[in-house]
Protein backbone atom coordinates (compact mmCIF):
# COMPACT_ATOMS: atom_id res chain seq x y z
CA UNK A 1 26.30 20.68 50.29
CA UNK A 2 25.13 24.06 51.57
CA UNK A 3 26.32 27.36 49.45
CA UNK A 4 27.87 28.93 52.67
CA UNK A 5 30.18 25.27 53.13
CA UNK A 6 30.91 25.89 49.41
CA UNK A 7 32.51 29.21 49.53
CA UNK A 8 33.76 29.74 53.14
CA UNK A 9 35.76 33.17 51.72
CA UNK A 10 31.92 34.67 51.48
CA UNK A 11 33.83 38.11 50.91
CA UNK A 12 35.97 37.51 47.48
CA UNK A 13 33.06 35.62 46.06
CA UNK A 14 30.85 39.37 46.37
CA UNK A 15 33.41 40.30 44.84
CA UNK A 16 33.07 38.67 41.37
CA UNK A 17 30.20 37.22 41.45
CA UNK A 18 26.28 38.22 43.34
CA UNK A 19 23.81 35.71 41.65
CA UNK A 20 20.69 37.47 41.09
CA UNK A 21 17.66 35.49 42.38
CA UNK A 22 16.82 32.78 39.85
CA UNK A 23 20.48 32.09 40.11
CA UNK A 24 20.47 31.26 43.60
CA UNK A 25 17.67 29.21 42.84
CA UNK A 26 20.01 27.55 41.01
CA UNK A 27 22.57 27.20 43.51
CA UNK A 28 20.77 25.79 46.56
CA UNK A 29 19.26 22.79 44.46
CA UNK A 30 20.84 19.61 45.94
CA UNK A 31 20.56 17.21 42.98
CA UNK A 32 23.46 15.72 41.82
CA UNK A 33 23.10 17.05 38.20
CA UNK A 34 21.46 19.89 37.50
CA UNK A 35 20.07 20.92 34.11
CA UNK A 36 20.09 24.76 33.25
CA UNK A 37 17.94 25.76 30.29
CA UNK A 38 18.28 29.34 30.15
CA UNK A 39 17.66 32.30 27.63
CA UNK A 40 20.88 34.02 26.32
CA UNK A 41 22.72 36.68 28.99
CA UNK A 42 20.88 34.83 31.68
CA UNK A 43 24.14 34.01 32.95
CA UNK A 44 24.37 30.41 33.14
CA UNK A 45 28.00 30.12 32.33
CA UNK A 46 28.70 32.23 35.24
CA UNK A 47 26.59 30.57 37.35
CA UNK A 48 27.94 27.24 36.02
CA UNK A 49 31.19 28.14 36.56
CA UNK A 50 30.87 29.28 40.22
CA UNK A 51 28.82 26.80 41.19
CA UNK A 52 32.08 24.47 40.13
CA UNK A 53 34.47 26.30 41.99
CA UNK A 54 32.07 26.12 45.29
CA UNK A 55 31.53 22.46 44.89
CA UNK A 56 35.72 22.00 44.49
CA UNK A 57 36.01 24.30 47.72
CA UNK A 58 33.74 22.23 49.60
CA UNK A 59 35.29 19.06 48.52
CA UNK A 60 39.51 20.18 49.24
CA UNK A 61 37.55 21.26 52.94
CA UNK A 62 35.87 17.89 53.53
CA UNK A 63 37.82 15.12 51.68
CA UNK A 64 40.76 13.49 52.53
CA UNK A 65 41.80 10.20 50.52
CA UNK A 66 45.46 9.83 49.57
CA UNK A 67 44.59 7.59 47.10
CA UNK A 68 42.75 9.72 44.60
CA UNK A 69 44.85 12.04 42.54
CA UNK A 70 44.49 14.93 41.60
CA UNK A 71 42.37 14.75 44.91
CA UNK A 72 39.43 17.18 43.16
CA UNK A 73 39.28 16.72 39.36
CA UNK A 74 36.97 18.95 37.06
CA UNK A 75 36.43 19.59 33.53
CA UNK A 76 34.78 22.42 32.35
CA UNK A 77 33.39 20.71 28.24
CA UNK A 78 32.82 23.17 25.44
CA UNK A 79 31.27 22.45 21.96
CA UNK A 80 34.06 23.50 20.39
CA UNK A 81 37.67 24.92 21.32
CA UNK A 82 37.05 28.80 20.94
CA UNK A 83 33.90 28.41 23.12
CA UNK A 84 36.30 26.52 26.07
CA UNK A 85 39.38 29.18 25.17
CA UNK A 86 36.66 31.94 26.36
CA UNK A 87 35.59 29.97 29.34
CA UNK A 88 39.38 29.40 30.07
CA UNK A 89 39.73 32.93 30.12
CA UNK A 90 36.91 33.41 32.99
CA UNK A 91 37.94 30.54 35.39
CA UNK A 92 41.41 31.99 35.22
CA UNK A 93 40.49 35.45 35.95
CA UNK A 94 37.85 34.26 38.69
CA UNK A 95 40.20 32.14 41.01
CA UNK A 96 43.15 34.37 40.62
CA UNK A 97 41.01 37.10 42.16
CA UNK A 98 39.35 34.52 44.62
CA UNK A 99 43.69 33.69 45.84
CA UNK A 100 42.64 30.28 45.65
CA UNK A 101 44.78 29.48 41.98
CA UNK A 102 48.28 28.19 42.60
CA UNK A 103 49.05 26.90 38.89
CA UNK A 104 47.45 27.48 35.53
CA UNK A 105 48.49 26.61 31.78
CA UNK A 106 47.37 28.28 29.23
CA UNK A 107 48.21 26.05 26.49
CA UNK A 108 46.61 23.00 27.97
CA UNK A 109 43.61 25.04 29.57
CA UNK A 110 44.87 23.67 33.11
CA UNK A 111 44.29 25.71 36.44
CA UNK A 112 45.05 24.23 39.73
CA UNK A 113 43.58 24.72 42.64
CA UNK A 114 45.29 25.19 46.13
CA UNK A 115 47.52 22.77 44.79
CA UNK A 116 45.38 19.66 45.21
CA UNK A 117 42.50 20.33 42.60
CA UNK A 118 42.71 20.19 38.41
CA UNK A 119 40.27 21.97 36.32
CA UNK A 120 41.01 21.33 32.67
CA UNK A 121 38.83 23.10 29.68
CA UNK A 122 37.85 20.16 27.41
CA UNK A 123 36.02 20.62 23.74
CA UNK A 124 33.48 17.68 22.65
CA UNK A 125 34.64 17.75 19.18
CA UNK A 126 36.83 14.98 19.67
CA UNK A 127 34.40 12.53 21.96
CA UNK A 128 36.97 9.67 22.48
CA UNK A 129 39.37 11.94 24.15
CA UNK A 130 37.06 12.43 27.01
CA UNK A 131 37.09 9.01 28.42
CA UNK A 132 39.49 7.18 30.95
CA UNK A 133 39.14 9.65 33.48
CA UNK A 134 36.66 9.83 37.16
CA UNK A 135 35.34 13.25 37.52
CA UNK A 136 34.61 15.08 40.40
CA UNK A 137 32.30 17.40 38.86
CA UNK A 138 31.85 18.32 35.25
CA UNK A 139 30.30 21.56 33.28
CA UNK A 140 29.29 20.95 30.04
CA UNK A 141 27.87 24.50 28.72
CA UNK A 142 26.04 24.78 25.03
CA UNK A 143 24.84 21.13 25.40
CA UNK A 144 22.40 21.41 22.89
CA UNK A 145 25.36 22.12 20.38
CA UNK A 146 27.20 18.86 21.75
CA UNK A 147 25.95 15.55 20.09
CA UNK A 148 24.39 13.17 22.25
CA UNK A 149 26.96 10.60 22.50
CA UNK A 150 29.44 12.68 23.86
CA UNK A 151 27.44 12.69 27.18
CA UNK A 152 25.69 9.14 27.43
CA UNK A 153 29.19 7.39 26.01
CA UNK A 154 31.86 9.59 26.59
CA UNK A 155 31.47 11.97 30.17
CA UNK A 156 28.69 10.02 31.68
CA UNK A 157 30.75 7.21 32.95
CA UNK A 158 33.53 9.12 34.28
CA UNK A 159 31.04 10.46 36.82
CA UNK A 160 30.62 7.37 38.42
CA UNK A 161 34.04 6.53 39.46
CA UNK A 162 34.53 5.15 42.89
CA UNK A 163 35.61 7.70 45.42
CA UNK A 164 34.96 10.20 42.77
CA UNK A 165 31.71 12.96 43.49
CA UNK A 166 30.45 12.93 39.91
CA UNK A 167 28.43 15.98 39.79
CA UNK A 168 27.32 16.94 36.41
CA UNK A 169 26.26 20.79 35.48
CA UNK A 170 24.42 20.98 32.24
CA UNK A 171 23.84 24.30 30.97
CA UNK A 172 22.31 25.31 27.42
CA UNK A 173 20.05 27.40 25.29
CA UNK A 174 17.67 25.44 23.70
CA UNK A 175 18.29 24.40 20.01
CA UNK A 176 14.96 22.36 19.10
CA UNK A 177 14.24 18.55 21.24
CA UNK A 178 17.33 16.81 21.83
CA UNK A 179 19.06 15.10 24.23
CA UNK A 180 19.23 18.49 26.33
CA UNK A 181 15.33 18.08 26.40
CA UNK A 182 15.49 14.45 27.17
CA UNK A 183 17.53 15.46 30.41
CA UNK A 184 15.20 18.78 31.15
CA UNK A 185 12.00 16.42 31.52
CA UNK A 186 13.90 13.78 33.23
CA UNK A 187 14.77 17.17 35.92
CA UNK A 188 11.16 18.26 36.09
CA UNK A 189 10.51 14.67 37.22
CA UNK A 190 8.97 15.61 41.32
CA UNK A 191 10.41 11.69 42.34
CA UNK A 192 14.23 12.04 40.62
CA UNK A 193 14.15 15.98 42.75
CA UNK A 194 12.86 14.22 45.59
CA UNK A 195 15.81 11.93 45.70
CA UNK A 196 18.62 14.78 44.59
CA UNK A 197 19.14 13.08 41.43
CA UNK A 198 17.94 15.29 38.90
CA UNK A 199 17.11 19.04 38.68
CA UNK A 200 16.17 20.95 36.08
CA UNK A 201 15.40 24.56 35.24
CA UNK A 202 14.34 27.03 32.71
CA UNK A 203 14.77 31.15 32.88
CA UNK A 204 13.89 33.57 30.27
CA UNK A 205 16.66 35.95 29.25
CA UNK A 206 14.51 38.69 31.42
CA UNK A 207 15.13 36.66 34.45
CA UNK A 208 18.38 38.56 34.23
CA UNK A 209 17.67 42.10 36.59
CA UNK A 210 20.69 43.03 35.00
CA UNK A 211 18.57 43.10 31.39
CA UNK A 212 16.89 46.39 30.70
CA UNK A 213 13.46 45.71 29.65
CA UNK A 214 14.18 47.58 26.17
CA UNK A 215 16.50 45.77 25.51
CA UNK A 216 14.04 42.64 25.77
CA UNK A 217 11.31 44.18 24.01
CA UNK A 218 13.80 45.29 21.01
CA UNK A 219 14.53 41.97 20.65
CA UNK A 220 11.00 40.82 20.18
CA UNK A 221 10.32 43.27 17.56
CA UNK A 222 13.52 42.70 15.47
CA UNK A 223 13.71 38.72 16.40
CA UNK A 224 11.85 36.33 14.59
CA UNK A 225 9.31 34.21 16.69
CA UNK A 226 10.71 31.15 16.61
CA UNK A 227 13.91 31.95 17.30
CA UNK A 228 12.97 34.91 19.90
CA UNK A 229 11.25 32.18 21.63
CA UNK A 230 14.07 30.13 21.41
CA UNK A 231 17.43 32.57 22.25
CA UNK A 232 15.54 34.69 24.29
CA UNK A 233 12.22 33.08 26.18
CA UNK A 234 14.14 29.57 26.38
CA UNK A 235 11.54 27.43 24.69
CA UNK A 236 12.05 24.34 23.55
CA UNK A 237 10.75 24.73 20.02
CA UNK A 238 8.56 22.48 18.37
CA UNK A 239 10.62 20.29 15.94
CA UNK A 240 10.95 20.91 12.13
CA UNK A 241 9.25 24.25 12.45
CA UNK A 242 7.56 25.09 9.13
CA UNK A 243 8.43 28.58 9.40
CA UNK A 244 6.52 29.94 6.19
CA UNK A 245 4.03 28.12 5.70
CA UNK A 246 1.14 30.09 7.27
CA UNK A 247 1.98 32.81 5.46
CA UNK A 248 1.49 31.09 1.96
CA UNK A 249 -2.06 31.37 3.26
CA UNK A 250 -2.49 35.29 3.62
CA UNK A 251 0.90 37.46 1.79
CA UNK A 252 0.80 35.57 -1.49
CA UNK A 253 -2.10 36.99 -3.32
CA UNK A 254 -0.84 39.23 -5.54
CA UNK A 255 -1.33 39.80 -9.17
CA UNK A 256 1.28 39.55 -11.99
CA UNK A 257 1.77 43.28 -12.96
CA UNK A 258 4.48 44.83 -15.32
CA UNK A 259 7.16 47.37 -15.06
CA UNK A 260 6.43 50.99 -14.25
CA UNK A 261 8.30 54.37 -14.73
CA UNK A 262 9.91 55.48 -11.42
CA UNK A 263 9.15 52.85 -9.25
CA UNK A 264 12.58 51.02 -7.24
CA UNK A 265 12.72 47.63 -7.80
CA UNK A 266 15.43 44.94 -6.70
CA UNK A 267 16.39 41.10 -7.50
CA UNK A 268 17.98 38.18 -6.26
CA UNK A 269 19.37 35.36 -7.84
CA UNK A 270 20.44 32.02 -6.22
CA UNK A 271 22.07 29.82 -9.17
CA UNK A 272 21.24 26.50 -9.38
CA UNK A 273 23.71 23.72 -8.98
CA UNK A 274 22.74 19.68 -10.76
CA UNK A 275 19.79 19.58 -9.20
CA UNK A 276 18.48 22.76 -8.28
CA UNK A 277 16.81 25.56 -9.89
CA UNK A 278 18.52 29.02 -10.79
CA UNK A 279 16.13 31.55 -9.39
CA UNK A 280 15.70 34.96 -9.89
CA UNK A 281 13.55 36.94 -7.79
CA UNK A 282 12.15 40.78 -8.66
CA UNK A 283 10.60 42.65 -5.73
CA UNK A 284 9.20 46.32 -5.62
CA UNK A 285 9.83 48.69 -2.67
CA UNK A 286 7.28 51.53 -1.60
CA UNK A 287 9.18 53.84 0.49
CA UNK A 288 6.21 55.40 1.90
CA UNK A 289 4.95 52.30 3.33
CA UNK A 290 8.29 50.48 3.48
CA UNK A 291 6.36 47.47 1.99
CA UNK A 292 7.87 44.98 -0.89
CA UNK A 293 6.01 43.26 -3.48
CA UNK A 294 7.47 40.36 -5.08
CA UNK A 295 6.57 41.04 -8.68
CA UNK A 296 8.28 38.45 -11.09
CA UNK A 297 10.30 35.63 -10.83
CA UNK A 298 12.01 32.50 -12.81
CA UNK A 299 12.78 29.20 -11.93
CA UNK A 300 14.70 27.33 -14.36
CA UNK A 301 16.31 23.53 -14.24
CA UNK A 302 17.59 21.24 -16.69
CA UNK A 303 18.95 24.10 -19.01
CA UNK A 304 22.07 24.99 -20.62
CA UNK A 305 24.42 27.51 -18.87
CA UNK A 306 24.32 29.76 -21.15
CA UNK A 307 20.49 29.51 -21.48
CA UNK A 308 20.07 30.21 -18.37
CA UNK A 309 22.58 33.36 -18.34
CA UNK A 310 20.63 35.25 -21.32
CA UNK A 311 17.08 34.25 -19.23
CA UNK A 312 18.41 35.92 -16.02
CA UNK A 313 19.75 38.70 -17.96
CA UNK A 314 16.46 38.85 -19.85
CA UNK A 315 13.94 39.50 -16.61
CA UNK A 316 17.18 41.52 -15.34
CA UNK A 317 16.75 44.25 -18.45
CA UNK A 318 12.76 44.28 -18.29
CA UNK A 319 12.31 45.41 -14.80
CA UNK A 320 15.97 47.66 -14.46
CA UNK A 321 16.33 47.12 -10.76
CA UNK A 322 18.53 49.29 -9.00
CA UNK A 323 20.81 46.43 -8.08
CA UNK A 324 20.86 42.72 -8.43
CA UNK A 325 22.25 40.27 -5.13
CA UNK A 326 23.75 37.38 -6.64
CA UNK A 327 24.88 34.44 -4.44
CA UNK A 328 28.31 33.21 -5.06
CA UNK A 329 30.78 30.60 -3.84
CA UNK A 330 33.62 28.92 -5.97
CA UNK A 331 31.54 27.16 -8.04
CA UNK A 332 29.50 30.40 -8.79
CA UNK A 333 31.93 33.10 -9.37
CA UNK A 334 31.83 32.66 -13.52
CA UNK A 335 27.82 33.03 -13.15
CA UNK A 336 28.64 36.58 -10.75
CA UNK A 337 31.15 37.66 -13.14
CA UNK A 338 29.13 36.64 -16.43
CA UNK A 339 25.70 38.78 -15.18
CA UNK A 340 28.30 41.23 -14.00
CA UNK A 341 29.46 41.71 -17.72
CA UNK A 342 26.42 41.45 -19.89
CA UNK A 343 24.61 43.92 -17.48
CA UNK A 344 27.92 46.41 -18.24
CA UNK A 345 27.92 45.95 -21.45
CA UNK A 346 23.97 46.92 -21.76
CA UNK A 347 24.64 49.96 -19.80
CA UNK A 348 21.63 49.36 -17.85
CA UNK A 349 22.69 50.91 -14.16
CA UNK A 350 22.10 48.18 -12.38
CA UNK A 351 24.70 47.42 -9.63
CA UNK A 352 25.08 44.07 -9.41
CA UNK A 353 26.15 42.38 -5.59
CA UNK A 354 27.83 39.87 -4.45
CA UNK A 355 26.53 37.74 -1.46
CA UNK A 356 29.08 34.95 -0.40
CA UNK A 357 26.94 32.87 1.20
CA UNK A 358 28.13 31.11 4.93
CA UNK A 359 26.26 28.85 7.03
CA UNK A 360 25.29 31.87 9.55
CA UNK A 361 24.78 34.29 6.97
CA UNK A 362 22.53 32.05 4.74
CA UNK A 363 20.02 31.93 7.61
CA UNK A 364 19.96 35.58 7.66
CA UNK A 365 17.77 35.41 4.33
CA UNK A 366 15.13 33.46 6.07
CA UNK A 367 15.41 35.26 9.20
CA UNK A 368 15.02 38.94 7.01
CA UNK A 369 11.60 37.47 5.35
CA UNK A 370 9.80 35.98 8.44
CA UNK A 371 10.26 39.38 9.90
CA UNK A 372 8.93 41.75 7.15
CA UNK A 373 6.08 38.81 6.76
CA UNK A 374 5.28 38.95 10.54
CA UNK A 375 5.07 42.52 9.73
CA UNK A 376 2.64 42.40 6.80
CA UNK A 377 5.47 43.61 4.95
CA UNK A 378 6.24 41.48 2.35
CA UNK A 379 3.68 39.89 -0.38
CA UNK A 380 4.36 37.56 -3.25
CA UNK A 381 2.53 36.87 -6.05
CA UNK A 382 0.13 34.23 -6.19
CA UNK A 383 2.28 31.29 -7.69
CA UNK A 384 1.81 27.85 -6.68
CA UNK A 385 5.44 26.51 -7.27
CA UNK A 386 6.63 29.48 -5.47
CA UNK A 387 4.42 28.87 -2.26
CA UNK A 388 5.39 24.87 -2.56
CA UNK A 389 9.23 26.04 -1.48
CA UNK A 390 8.45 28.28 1.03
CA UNK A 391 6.08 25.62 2.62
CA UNK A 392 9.04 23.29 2.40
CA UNK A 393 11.32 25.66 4.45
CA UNK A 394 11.54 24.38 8.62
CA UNK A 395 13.56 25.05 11.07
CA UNK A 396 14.93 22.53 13.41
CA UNK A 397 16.33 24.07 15.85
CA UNK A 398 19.71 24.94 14.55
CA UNK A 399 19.52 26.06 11.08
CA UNK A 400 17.02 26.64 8.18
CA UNK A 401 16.20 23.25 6.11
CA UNK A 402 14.10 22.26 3.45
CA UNK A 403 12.53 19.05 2.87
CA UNK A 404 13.53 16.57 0.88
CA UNK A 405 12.41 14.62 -2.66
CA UNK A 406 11.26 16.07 -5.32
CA UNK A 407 9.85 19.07 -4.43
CA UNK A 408 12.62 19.64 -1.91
CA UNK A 409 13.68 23.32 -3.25
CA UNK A 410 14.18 26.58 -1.52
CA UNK A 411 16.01 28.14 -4.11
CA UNK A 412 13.42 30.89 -4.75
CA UNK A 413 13.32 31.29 -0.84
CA UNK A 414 16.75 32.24 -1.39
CA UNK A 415 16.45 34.53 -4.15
CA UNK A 416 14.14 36.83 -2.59
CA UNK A 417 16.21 36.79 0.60
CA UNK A 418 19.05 37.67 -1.67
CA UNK A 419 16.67 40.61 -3.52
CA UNK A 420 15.85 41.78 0.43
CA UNK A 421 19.22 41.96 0.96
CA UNK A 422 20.29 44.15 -1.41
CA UNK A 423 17.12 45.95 -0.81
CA UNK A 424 17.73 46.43 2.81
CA UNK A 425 21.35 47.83 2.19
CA UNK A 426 20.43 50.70 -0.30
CA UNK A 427 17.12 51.89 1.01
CA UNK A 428 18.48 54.50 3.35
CA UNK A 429 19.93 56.28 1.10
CA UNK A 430 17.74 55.51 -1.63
CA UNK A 431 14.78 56.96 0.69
CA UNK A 432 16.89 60.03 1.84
CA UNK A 433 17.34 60.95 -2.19
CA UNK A 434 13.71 60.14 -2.87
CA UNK A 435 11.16 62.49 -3.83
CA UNK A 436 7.61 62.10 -3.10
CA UNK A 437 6.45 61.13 -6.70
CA UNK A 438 7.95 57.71 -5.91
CA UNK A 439 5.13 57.50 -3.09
CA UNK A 440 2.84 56.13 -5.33
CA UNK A 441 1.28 52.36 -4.55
């Protein structure tokens, strides 16, 4: 199907849409589906989308069978319903300025084409509502986010309906090896091109002309590696990355040292649930340098509340941080509010934090450490249980995990995430007020 056939109004499409070279790459593959592996701001999903609307063109110009209806039938699938509500948004925009949209429903995410073609915005988080239908042609964007069955058991077979086209459009970031990978191989495959069954390809986010390089380099200096590699170069990662492990080698090889006059300090504390540890977490900040030292730390299990309350309070009141991060959740507020009090009460003048932990913010406390380790930034003591969690600690693609059994811990990982954070908020200010006596290492 050439790209001029596909798009015969070769004026509106200018008009929204110029694909910038590894785009049209893109575009003039012939494979029946085509796998797009792409770094984020690429612009797959507007290439994914267009590359829909051409083939749905082509087809209402070259097909005429009164016994399929709708005669052209697309879905555009989405890992979850805000991510299709956004790619609603575009389709309806796009073929309303293209004049080729004669219905559209925003409620059902419908939009109909010059009368005799459906496009409906599907989400895979309900898999058995994406059967019984023959497809046309199919986009299913963020398919590393979609679990595999959705595609081999759910949209698969509606491509091969008889009469039907059954184009499939894959697009993605990479989130470790998946099924996504599975199909990117199976593209690279010279034979399965050769025959237009498969394509595959992979652009970096600075494929993108569009991208100033700044903006890519900034990235790589405030990114972590793995996941720079990952969002940005479009690397399939390797799995279970062990994402702290070679630095147990080299940044923990400190000695234990004690409190001194002047210098900042701040803490973390992740409290332990049944079977995890409470930790506690004391780090040191040189402004001059902007370095941290991890200085002290506790990890205690199989303890009384209220034993473990007076310890954390204990290490709290020897080094006087300037304010301690606590993580908190439902289960944790008494522990917050308990540290809160004592601290008051001792009239110490340490602020104590709040950090309500989420499932993307949690990762930001790994994400915070790999960077200031990359950086030669942040040291630890040299404590054996301490370097067992952080060896422990992988990534697989899509969040931070630590192994399991019984060393399976990160809960001091945590705690000095937690310290970093609180760290990492005050320092501006706390290095504007600073005098240069603090500059002492």
């Amino acid at each position: 199907m050439p790209i001029t056939e596909a798009n015969p109004n070769h004026n509106n499409r200018d008009i929204i849409y110029q694909p910038h070279p590894t785009q049209w790459l893109f575009h003039k593959s012939k494979a029946r589906t085509k796998v797009l592996v792409c770094g984020r701001r690429w612009g797959k999903d507007r290439a994914s989308i267009m590359e829909m609307i051409w083939t749905i063109l082509w087809l209402l110009k070259n097909r005429n069978d009164p016994t399929l209806v709708p005669q052209v039938h697309a879905w555009y699938v989405a890992p979850t319903y805000n991510m299709g509500k956004q790619a609603y948004r575009e389709l309806d925009e796009f073929t309303k300025r293209m004049g080729i949209q004669t219905y559209h429903n925003k409620h059902d995410f419908v939009i109909e084409i010059l009368k005799n073609a459906i496009i409906e915005i599907k989400s895979a988080d309900y898999p058995d509502r994406l059967k019984g239908t023959g497809l046309d042609v199919v986009v299913i964007t963020e398919a590393a986010l979609i679990k595999p069955d959705v595609w081999y058991e759910s949209i698969r077979p509606t491509l091969a309906s008889a009469g039907r086209l059954g184009k499939a459009i894959i697009n993605s970031t990479p989130k470790g090896k998946n099924w996504l990978y599975d199909m990117f191989i199976a593209g690279q495959d010279p034979e399965m091109k050769k025959k237009g069954i498969i394509e595959s390809f992979n652009f970096p986010t600075w494929f993108n002309p569009l991208i100033p390089p700044e903006e890519i380099e900034e990235m790589r200096r405030t990114m972590p590696p793995h996941k720079f590699d990952q969002e940005i170069a479009a690397k399939f990662t390797t799995d279970d990355l062990y994402v702290f492990s070679q630095y147990t080698y080299t940044h923990f090889n400190l000695v234990p040292a004690e409190p001194e006059p002047n210098a900042i300090y701040f803490a973390g504390v992740d409290w332990g649930r049944k079977y995890d540890y409470t930790a506690v977490a004391i780090i040191r900040w040189y402004p001059a340098l902007d370095v941290y030292h991890v200085v002290d730390y506790l990890l205690l299990k199989d303890m009384e509340f209220a034993d473990i309350l007076q310890r954390t309070v204990d290490i709290l009141a020897k080094w006087k941080p300037k304010s301690v991060t606590v993580e908190i959740n439902a289960a944790q507020d008494i522990f917050y509010t308990e540290i809160q009090r004592r601290l008051k009460e001792m009239r110490l003048g340490i602020e104590v934090l709040p950090f309500r932990t989420t499932a993307k913010n949690r990762d930001s406390l790994f994400d915070v450490q790999i960077l200031r380790f990359a950086e030669d930034k942040l040291f630890w003591i040299d404590a054996p249980e301490v370097k067992e969690q952080y060896r422990n600690v992988y990534w697989d693609g899509l969040k931070y995990k630590h192994t399991s059994g019984e060393n399976g811990h990160d809960d001091i990982v945590v705690a000095t995430g937690l310290a970093l954070y609180g760290a990492e908020e005050q320092r501006s200010e706390l290095k504007r007020r600073s005098s240069m006596d603090w500059y002492i290492i």
